[in-house]
C-alpha atoms as a PDB file:
ATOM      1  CA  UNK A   1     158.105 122.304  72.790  1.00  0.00           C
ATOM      2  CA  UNK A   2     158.906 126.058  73.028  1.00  0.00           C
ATOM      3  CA  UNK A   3     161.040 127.703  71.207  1.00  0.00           C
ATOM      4  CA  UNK A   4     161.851 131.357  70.272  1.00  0.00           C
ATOM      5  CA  UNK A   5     161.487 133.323  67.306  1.00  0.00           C
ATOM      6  CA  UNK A   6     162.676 136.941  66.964  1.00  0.00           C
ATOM      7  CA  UNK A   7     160.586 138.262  63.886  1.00  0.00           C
ATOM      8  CA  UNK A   8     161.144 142.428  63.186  1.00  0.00           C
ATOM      9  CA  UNK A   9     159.007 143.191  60.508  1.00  0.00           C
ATOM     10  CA  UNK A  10     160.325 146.931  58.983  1.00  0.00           C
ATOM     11  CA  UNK A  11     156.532 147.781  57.971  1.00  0.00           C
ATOM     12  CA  UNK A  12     152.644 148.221  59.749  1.00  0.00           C
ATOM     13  CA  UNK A  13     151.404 145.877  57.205  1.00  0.00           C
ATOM     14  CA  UNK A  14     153.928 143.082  57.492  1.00  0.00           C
ATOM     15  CA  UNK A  15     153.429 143.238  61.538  1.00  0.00           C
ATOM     16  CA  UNK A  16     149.646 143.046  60.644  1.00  0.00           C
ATOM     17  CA  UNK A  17     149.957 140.029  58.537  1.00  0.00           C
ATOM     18  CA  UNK A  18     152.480 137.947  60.938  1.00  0.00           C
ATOM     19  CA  UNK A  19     150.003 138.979  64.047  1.00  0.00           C
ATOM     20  CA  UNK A  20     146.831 137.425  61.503  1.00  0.00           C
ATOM     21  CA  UNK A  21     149.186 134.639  60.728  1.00  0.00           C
ATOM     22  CA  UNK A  22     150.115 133.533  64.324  1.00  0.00           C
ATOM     23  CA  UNK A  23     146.632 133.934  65.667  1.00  0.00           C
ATOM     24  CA  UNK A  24     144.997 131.433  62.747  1.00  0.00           C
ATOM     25  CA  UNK A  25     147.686 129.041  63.878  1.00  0.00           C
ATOM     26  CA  UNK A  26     146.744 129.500  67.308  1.00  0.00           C
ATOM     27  CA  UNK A  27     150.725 130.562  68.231  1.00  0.00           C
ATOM     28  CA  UNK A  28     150.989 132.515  71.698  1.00  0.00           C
ATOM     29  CA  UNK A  29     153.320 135.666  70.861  1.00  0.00           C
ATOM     30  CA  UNK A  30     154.070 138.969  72.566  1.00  0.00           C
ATOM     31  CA  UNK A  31     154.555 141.997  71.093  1.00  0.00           C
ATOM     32  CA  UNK A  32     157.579 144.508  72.360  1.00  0.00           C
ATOM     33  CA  UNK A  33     156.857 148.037  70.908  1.00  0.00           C
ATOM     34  CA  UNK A  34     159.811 149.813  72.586  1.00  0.00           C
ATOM     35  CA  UNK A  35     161.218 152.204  70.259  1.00  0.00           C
ATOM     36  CA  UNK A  36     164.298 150.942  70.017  1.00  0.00           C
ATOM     37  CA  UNK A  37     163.591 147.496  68.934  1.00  0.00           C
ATOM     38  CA  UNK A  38     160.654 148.735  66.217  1.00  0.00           C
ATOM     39  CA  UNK A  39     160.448 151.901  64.998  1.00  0.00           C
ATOM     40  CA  UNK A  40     158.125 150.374  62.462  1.00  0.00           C
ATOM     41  CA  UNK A  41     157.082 153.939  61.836  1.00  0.00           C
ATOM     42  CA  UNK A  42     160.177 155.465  61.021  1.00  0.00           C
ATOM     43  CA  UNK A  43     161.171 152.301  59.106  1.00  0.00           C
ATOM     44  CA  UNK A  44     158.229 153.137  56.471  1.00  0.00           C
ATOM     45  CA  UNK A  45     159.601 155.760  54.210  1.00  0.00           C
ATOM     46  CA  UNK A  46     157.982 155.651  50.598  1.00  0.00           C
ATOM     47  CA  UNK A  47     160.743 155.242  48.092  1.00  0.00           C
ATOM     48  CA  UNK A  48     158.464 157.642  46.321  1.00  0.00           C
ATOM     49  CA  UNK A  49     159.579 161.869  45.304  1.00  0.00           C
ATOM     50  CA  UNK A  50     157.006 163.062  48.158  1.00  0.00           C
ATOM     51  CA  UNK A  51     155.712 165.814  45.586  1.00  0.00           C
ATOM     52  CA  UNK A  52     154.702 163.112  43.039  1.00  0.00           C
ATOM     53  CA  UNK A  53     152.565 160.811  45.746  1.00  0.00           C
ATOM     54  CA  UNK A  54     150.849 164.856  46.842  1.00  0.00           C
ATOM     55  CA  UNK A  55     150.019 165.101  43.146  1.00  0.00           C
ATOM     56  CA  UNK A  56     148.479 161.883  42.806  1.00  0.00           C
ATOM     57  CA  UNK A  57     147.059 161.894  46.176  1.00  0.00           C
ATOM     58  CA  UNK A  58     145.611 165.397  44.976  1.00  0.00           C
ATOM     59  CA  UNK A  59     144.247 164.016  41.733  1.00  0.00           C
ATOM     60  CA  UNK A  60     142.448 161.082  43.812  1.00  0.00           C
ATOM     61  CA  UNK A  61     140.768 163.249  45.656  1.00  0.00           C
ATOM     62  CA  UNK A  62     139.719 165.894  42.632  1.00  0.00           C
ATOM     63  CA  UNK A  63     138.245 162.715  41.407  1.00  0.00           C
ATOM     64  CA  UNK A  64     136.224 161.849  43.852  1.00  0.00           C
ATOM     65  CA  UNK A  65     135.073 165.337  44.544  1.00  0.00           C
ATOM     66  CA  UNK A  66     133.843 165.107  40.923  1.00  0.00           C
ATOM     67  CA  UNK A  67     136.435 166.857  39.141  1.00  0.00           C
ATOM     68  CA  UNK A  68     138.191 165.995  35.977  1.00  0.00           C
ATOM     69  CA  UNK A  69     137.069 164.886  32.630  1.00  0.00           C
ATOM     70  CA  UNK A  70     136.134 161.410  31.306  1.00  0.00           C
ATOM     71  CA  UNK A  71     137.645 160.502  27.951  1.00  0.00           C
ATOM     72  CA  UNK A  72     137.064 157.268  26.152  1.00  0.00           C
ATOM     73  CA  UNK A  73     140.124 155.384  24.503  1.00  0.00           C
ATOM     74  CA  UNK A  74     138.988 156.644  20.780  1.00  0.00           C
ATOM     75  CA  UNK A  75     139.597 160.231  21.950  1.00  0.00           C
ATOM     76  CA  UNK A  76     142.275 159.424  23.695  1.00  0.00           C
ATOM     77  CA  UNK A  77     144.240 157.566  20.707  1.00  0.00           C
ATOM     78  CA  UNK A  78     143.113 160.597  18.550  1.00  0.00           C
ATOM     79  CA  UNK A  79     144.795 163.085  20.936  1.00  0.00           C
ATOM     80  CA  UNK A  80     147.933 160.262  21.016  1.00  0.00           C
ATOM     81  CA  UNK A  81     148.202 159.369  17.673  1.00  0.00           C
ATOM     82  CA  UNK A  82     148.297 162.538  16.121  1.00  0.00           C
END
């Protein structure tokens, strides 16, 4: 039997997980990355305020650079509940 399926996944990650999930089932596909059929790239905007995700992104990294303060939840109720 062979059939056709047209599959246009509108992300990197969903193309990741259909390529993991043909190749456990042992499906043959192709893969047609000509920018007018998937423009997966410019498919993937963050329906995020691109200032907040630089903050946080920012923060992350302050973090792991050592940065910032550790506060346990009884401070931080006493600052809250004030």
């Amino acid at each position: 039997m062979k059939n056709t399926l047209i599959v246009k996944p509108k992300t990197i990650e969903q193309l990741e997980a259909l390529k993991t999930f043909l190749s456990a089932f042992k499906i043959d596909f192709s893969l047609s990355n000509k920018e007018e059929e998937i423009s997966v790239a410019k498919e993937d905007k963050s329906p995020y305020n691109p200032e907040f995700v630089a903050k946080i992104l920012k923060s992350q990294e302050e973090r792991k650079a050592g940065k910032g303060k550790v506060v346990t939840i009884e401070e931080l109720e006493a600052k809250l509940c004030k």
